[in-house]
N, C-alpha and C. Protein backbone atom coordinates (compact mmCIF):
# COMPACT_ATOMS: atom_id res chain seq x y z
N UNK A 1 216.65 97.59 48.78
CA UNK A 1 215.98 97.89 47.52
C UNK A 1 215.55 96.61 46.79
N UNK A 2 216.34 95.63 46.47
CA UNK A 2 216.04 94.25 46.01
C UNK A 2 215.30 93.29 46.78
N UNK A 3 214.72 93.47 47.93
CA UNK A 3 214.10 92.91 48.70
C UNK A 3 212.77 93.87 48.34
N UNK A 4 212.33 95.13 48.32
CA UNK A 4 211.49 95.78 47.86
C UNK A 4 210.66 95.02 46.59
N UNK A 5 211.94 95.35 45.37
CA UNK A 5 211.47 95.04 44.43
C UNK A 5 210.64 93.49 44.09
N UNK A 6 211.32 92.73 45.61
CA UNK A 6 211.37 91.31 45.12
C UNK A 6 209.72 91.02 45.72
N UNK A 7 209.12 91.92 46.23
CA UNK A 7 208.26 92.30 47.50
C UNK A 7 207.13 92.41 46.14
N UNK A 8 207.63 93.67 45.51
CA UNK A 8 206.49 93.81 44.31
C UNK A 8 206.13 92.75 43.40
N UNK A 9 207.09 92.05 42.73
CA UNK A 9 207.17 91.05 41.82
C UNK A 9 206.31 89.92 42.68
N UNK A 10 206.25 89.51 43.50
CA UNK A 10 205.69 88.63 44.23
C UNK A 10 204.50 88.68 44.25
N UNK A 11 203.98 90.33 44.52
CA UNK A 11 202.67 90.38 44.45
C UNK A 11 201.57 90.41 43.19
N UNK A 12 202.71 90.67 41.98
CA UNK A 12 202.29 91.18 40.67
C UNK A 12 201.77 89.92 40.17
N UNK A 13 202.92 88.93 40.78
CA UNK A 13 202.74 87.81 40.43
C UNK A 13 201.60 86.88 40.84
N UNK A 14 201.38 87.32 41.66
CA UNK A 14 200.64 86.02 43.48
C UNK A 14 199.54 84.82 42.34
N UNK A 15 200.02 83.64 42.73
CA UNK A 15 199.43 82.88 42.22
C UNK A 15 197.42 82.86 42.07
N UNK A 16 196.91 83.81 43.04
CA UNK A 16 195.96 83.64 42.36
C UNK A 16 195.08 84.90 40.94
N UNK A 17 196.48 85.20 40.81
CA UNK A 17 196.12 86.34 39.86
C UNK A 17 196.37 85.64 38.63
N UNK A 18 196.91 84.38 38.41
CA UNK A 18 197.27 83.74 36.88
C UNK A 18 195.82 83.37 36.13
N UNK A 19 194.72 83.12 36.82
CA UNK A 19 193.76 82.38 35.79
C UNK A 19 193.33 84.21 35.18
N UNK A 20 193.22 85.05 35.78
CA UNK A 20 192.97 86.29 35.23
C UNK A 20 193.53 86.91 34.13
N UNK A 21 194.92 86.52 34.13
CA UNK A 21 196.40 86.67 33.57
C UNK A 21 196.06 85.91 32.16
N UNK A 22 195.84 84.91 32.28
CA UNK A 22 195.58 84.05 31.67
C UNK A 22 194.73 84.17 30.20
N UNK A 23 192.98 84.51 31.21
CA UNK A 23 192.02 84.90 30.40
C UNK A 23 192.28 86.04 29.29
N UNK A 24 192.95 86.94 30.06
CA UNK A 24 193.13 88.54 29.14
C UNK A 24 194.53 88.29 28.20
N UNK A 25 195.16 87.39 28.33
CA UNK A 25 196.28 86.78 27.68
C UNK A 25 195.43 86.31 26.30
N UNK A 26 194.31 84.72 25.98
CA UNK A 26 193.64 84.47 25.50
C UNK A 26 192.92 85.26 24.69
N UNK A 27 191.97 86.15 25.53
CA UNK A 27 191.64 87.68 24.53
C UNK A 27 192.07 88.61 23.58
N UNK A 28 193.37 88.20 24.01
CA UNK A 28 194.53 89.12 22.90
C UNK A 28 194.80 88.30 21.73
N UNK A 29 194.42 87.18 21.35
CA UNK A 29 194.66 85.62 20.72
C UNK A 29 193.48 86.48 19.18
N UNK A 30 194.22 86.67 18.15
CA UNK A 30 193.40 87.11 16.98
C UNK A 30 192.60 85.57 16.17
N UNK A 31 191.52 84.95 17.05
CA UNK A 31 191.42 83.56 16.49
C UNK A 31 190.32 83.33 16.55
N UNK A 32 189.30 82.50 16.28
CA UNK A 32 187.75 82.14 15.97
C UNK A 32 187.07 82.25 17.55
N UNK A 33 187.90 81.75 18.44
CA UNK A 33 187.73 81.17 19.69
C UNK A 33 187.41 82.48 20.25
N UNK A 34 188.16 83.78 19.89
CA UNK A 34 187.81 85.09 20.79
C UNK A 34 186.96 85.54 20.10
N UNK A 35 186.82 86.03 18.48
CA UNK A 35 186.01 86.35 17.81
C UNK A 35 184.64 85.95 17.55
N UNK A 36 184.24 84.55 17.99
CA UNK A 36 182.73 84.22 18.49
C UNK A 36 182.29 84.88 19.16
N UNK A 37 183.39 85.61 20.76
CA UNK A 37 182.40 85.85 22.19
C UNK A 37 181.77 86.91 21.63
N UNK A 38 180.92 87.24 21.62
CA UNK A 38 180.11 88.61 21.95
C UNK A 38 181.14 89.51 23.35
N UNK A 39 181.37 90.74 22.75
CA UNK A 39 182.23 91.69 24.62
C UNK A 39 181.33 91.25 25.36
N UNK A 40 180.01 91.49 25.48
CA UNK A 40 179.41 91.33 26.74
C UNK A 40 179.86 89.81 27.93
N UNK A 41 180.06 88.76 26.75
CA UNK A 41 179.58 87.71 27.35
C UNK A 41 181.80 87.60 28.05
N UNK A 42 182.36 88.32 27.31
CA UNK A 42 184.35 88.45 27.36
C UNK A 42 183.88 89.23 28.80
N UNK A 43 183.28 90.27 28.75
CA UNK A 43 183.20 90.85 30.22
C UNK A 43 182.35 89.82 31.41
N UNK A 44 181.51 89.29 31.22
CA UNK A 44 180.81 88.31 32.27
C UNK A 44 182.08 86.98 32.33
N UNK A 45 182.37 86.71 31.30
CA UNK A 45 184.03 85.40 31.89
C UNK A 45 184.96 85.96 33.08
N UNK A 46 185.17 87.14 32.11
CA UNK A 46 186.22 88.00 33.02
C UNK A 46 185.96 88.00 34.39
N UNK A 47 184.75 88.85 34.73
CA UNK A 47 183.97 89.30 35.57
C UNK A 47 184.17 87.77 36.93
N UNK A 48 183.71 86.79 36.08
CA UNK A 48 183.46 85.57 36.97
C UNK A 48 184.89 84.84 37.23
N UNK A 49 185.54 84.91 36.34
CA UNK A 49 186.98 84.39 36.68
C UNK A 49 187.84 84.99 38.08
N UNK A 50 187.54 86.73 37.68
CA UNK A 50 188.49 87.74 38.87
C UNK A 50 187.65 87.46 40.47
N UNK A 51 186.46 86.85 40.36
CA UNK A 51 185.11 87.16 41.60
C UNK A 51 185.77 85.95 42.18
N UNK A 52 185.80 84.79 41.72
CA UNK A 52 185.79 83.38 42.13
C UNK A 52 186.96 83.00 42.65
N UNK A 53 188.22 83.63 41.37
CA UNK A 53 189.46 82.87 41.65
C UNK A 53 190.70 83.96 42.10
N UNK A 54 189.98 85.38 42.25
CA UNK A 54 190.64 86.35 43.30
C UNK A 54 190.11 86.17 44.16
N UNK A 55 189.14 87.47 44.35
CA UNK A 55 188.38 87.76 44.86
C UNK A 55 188.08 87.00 46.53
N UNK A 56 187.39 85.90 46.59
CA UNK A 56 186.66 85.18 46.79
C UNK A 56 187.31 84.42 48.10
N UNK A 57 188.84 83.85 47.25
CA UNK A 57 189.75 83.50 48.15
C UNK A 57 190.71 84.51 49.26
N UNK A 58 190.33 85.56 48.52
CA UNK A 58 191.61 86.18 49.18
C UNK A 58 190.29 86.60 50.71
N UNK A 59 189.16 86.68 50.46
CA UNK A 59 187.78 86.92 51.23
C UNK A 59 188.16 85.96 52.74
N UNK A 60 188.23 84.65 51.85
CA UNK A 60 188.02 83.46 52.95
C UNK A 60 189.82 83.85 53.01
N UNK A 61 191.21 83.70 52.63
CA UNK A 61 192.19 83.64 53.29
C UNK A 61 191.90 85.21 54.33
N UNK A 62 191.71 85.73 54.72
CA UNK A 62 191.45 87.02 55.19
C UNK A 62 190.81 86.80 56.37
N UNK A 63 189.60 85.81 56.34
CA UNK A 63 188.56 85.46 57.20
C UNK A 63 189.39 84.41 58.56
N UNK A 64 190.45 83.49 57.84
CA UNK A 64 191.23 82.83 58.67
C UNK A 64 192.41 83.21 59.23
N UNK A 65 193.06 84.21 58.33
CA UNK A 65 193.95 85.13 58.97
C UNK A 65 193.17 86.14 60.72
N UNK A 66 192.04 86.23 60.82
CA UNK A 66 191.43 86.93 61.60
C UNK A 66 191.65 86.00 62.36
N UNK A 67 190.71 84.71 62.26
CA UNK A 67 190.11 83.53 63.22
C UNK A 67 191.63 83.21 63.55
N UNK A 68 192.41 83.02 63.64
CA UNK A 68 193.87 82.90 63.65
C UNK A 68 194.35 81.62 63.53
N UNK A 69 193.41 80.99 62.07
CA UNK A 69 193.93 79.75 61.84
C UNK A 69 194.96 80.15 60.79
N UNK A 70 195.47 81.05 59.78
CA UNK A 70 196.86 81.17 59.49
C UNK A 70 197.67 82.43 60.44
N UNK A 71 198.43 82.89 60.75
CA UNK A 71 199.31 83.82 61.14
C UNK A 71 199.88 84.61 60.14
N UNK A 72 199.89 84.04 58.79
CA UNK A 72 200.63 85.39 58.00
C UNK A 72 199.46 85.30 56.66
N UNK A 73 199.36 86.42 56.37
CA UNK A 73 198.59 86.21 54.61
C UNK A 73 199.53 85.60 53.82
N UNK A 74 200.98 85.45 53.78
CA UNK A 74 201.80 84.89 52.94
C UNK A 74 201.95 83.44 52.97
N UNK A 75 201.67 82.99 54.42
CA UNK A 75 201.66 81.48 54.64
C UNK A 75 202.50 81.14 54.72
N UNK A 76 203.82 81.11 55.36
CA UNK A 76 205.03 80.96 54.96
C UNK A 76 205.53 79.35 55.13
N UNK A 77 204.37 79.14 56.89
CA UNK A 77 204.44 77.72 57.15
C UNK A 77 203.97 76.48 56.83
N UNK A 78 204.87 75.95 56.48
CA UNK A 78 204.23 75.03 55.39
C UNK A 78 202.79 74.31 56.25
N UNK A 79 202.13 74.13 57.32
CA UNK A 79 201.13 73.68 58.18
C UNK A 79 200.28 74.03 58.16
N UNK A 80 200.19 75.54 57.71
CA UNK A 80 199.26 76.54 57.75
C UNK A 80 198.11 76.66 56.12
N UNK A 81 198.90 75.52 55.33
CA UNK A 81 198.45 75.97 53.61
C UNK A 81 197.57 75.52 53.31
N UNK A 82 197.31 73.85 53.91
CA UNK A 82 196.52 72.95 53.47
C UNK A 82 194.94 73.08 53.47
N UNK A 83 194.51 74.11 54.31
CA UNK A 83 192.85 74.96 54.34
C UNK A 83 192.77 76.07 53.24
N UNK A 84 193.85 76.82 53.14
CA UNK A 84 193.64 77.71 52.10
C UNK A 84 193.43 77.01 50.87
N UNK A 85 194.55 76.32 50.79
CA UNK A 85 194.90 75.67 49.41
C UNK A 85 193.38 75.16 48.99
N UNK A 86 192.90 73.77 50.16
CA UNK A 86 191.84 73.72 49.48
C UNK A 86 190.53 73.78 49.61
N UNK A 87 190.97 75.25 50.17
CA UNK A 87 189.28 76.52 50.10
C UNK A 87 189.73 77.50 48.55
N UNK A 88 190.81 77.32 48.14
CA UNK A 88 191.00 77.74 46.88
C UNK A 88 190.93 77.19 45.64
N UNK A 89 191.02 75.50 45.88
CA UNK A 89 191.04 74.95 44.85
C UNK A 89 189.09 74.41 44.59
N UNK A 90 188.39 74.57 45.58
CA UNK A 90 187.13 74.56 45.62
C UNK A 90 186.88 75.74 44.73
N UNK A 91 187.00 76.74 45.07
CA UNK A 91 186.69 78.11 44.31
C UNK A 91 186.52 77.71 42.86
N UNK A 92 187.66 77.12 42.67
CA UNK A 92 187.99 77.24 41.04
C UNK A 92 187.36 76.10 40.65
N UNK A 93 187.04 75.01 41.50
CA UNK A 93 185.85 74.00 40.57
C UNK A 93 185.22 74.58 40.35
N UNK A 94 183.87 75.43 41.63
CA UNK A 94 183.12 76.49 40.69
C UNK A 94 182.90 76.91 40.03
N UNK A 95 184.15 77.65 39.78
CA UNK A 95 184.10 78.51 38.39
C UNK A 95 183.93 77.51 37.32
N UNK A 96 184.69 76.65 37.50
CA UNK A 96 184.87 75.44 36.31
C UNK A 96 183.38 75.25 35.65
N UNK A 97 182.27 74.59 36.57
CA UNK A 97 180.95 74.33 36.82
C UNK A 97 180.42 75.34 35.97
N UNK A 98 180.55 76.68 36.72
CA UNK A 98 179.74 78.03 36.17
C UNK A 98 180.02 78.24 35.03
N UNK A 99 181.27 77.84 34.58
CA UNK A 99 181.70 78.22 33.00
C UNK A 99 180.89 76.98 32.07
N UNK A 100 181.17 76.11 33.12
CA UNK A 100 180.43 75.08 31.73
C UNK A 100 178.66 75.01 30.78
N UNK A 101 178.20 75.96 32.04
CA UNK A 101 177.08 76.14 31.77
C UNK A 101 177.31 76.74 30.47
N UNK A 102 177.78 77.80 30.21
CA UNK A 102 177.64 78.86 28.65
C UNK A 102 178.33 78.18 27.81
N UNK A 103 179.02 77.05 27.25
CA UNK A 103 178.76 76.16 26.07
C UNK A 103 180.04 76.99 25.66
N UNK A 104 181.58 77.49 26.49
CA UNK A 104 182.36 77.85 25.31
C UNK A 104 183.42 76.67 24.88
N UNK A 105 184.19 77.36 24.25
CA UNK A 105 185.24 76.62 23.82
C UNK A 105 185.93 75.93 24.80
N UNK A 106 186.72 74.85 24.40
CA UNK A 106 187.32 74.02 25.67
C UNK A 106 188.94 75.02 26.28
N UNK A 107 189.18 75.83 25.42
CA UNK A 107 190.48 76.94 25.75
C UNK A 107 190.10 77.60 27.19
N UNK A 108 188.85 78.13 27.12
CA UNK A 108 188.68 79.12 28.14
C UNK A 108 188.05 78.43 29.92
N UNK A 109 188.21 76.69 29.63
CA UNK A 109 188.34 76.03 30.53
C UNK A 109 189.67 75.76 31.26
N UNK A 110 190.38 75.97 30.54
CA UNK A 110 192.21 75.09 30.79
C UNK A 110 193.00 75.56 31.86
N UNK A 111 192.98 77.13 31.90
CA UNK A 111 193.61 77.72 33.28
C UNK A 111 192.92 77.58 34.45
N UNK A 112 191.31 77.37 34.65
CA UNK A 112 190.80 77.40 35.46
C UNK A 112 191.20 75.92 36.44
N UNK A 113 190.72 74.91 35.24
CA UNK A 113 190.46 73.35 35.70
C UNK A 113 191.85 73.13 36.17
N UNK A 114 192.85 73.81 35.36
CA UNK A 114 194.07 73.36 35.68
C UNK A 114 194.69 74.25 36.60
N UNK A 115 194.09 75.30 36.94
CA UNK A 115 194.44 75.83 38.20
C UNK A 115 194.16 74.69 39.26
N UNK A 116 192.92 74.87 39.40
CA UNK A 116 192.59 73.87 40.20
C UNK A 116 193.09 72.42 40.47
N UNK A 117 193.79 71.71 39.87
CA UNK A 117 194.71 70.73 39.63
C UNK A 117 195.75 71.08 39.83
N UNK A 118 196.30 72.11 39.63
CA UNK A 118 198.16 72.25 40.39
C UNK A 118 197.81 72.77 41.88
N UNK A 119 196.96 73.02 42.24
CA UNK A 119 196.12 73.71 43.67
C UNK A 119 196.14 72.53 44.84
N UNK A 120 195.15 71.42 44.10
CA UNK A 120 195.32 70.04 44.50
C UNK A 120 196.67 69.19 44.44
N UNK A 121 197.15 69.44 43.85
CA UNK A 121 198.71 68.68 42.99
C UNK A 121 199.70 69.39 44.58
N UNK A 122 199.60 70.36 44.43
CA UNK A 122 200.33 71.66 45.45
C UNK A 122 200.06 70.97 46.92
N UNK A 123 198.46 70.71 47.53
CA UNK A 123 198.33 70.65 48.42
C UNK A 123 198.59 69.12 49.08
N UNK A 124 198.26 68.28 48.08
CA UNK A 124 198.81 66.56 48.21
C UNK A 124 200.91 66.86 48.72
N UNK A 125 201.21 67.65 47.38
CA UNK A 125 202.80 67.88 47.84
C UNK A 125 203.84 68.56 49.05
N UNK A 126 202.24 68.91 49.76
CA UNK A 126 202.68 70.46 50.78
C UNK A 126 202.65 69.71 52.57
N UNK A 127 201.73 68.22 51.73
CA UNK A 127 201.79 67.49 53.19
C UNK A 127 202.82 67.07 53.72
N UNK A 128 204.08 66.94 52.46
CA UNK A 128 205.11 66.27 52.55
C UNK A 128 206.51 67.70 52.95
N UNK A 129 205.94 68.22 51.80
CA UNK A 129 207.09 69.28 51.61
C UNK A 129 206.87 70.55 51.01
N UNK A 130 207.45 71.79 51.42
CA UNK A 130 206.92 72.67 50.90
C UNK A 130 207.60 73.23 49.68
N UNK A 131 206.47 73.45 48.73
CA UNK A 131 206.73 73.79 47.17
C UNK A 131 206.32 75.25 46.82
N UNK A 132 207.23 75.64 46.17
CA UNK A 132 206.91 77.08 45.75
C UNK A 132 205.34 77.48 44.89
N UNK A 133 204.59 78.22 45.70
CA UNK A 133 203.07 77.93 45.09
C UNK A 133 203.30 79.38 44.14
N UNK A 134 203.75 80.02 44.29
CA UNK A 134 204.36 81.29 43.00
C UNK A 134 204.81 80.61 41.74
N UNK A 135 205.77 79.11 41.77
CA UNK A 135 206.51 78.91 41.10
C UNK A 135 205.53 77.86 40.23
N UNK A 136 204.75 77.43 40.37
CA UNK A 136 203.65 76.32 40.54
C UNK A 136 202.66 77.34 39.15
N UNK A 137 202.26 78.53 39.78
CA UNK A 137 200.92 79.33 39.31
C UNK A 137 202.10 79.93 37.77
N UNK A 138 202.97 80.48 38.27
CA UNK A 138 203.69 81.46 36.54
C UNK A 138 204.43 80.32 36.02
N UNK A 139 204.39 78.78 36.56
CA UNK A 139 205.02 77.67 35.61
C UNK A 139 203.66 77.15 34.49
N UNK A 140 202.42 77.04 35.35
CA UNK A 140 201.39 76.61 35.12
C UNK A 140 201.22 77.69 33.63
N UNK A 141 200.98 78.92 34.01
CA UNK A 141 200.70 80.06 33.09
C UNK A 141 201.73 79.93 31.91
N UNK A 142 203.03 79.55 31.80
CA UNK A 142 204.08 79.08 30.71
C UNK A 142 203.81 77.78 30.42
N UNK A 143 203.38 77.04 30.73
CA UNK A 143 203.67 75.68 30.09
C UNK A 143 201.98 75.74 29.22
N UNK A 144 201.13 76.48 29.83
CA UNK A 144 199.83 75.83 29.40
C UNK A 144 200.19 76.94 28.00
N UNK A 145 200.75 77.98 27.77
CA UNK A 145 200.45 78.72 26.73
C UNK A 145 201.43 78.17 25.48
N UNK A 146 202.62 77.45 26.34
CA UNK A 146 203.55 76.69 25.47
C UNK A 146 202.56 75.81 24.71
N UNK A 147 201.78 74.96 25.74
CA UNK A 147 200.91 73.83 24.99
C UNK A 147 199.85 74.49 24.19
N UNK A 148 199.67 76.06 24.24
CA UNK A 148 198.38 76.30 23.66
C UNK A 148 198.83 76.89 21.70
N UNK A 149 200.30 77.34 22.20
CA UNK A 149 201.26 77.86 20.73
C UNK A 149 201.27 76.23 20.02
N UNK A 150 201.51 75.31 20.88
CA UNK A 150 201.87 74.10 19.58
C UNK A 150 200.23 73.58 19.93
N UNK A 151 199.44 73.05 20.23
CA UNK A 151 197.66 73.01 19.54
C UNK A 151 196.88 73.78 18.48
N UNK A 152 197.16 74.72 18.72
CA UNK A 152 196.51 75.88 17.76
C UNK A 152 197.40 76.28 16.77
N UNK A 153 198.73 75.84 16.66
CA UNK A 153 199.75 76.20 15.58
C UNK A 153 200.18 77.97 15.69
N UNK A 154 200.03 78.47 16.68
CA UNK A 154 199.87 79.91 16.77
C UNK A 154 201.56 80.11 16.63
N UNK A 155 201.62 81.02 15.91
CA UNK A 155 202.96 81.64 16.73
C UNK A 155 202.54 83.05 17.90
N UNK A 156 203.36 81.88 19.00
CA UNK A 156 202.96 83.01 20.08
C UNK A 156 204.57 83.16 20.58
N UNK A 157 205.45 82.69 20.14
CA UNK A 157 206.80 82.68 20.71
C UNK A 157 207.68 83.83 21.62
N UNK A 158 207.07 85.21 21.42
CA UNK A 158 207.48 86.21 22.11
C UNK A 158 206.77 86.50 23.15
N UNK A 159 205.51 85.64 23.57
CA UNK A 159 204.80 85.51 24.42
C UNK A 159 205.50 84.44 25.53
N UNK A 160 206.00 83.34 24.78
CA UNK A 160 206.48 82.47 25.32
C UNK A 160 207.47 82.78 26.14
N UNK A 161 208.33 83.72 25.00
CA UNK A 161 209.91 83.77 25.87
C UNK A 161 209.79 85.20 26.85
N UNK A 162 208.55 86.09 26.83
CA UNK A 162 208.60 86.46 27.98
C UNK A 162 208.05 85.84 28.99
N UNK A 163 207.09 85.28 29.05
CA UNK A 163 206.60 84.02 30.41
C UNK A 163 207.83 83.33 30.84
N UNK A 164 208.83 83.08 30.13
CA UNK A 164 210.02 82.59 30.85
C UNK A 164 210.64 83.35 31.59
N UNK A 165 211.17 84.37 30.34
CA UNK A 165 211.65 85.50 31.62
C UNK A 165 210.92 86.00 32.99
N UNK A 166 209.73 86.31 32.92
CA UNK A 166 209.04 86.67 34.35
C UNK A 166 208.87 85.60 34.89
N UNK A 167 208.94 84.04 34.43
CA UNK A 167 209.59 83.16 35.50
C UNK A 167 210.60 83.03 36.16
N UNK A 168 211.49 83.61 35.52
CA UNK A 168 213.15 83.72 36.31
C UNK A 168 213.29 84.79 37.11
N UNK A 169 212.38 86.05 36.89
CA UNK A 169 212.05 87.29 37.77
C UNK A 169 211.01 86.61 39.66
N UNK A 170 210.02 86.06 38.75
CA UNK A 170 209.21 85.43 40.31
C UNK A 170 210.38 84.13 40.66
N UNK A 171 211.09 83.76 40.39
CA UNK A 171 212.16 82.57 40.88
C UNK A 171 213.06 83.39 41.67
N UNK A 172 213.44 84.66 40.82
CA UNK A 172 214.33 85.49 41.98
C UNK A 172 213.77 85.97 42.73
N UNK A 173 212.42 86.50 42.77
CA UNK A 173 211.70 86.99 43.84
C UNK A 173 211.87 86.22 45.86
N UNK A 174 211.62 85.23 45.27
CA UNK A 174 210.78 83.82 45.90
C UNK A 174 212.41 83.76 46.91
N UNK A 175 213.68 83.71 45.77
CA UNK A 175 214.92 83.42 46.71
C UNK A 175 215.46 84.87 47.45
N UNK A 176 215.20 85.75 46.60
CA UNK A 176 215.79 86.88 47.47
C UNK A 176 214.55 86.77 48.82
N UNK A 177 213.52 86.70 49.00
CA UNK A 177 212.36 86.63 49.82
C UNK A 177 212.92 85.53 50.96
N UNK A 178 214.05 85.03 50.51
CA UNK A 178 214.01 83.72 51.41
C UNK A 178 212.84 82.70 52.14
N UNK A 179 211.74 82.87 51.14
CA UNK A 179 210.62 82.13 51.39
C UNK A 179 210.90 80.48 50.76
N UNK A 180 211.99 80.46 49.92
CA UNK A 180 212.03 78.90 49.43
C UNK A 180 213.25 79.04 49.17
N UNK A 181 213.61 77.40 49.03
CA UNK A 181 215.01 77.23 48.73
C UNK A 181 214.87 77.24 47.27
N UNK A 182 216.37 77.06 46.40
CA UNK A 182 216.10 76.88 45.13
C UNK A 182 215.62 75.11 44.37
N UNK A 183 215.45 73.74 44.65
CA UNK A 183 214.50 72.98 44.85
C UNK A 183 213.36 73.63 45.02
N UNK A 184 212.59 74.25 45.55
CA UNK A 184 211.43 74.82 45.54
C UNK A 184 211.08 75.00 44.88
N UNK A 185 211.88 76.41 44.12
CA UNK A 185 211.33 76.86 43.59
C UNK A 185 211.56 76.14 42.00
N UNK A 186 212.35 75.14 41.60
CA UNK A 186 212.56 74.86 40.18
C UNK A 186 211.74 73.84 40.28
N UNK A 187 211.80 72.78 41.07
CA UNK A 187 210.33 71.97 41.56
C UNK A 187 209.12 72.74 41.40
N UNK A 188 208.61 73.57 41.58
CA UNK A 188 207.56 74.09 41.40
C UNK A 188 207.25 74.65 40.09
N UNK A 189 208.10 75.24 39.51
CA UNK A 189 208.04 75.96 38.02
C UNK A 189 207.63 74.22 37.54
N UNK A 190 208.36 73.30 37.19
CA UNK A 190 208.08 72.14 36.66
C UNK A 190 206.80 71.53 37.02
N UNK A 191 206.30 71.70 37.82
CA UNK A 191 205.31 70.56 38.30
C UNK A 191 204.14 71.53 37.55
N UNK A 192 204.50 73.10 37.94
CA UNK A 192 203.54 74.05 37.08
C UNK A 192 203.19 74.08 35.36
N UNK A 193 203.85 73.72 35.07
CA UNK A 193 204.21 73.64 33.04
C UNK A 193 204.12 72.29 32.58
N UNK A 194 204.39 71.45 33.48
CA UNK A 194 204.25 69.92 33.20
C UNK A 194 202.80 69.44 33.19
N UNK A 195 202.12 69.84 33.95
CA UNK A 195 200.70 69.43 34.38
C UNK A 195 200.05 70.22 33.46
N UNK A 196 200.39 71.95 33.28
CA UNK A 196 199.52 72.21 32.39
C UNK A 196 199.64 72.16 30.57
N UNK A 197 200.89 71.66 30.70
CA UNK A 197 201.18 71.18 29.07
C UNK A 197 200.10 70.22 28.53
N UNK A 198 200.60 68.95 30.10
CA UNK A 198 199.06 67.79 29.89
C UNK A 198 197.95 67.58 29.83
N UNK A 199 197.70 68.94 30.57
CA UNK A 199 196.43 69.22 30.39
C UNK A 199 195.88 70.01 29.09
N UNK A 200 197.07 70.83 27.89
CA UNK A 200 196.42 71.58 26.99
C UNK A 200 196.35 70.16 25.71
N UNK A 201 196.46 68.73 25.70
CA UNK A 201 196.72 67.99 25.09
C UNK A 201 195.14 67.28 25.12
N UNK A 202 194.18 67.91 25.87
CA UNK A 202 192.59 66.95 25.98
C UNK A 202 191.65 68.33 25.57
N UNK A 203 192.29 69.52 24.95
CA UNK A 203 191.82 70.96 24.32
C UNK A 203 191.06 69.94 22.97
């Protein structure tokens, strides 16, 4: 049953569902920054965020799972990551690019660019050793909103302290999964929240 559950959480979680997570997180934000967009233009972000930085990858990981340059969709081996990783972290420059065209705020850049930077960060670290890329994406998603509550002065604090908790939920996931050790996975939560703290500090 806990291997089930740990099965779901994993997927609820899967690192490339955070910049999505992210965006509709932001939207909920009662602040100038959401209240400019026009819906139409909240549905075309959306729209382009889920195409590029789901979508898109899971297309091409799918395409190599066939060609049988990975063996599992999960990737388990650490040998197998370094094409996905960065046919994924390409994706999300894209998006980066595509977003910059429409002139928004520098907020609705931060999960993307900095996806893309713990992606790269991930795949430089994966040559060496393998790092929890779950722990990496819902550290990234807590630290950047930590940095986004103290920039904007928001109180978002019950936001905060659940992103922790469903970090300690995908941390148990990851060990009951026996996909990482625990180094992995606390290495990874850190490298995830650290990078994107630094990065909400050039907002």
């Amino acid at each position: 049953m806990e291997q089930k559950i740990a099965n779901v959480i994993s997927w609820i979680f899967h690192p490339l569902l955070m910049p999505t997570y992210a965006i509709l997180l932001i939207f909920s934000y009662d602040s100038f920054f959401v209240l400019i967009l026009p819906q139409k233009l909240k549905l075309i972000l959306a729209g382009l965020i889920v195409a590029n930085t789901v979508f898109l990858p899971l297309i091409f990981i799918w395409m190599m799972h066939k060609r049988g340059i990975i063996s599992s969709y999960k990737m388990n081996e650490r040998n197998e990551r370094s094409l996905p990783f960065a046919t994924t972290a390409l994706f999300y420059l894209v998006t980066w690019y595509m977003m910059s065209t429409l002139g928004l705020p520098g907020i609705y850049y931060l999960f993307v660019l900095g996806g893309a930077s713990l992606i790269i960060a991930s795949l430089i670290i994966n040559l060496f050793w393998k790092i929890s890329i779950h722990m990496v994406g819902i550290g990234g998603l807590t630290g950047g909103f930590i940095g986004l509550n103290y920039q904007l002065f928001s109180d978002s604090m019950m936001l905060i302290i659940m992103l922790i908790f469903l970090s300690g939920l995908v941390g148990f996931s990851r060990l009951k999964l026996n996909t990482h050790n625990q180094a992995q996975v606390y290495v990874g939560f850190f490298v995830g929240a650290v990078v994107m703290l630094g990065l909400t500090n050039f907002l």
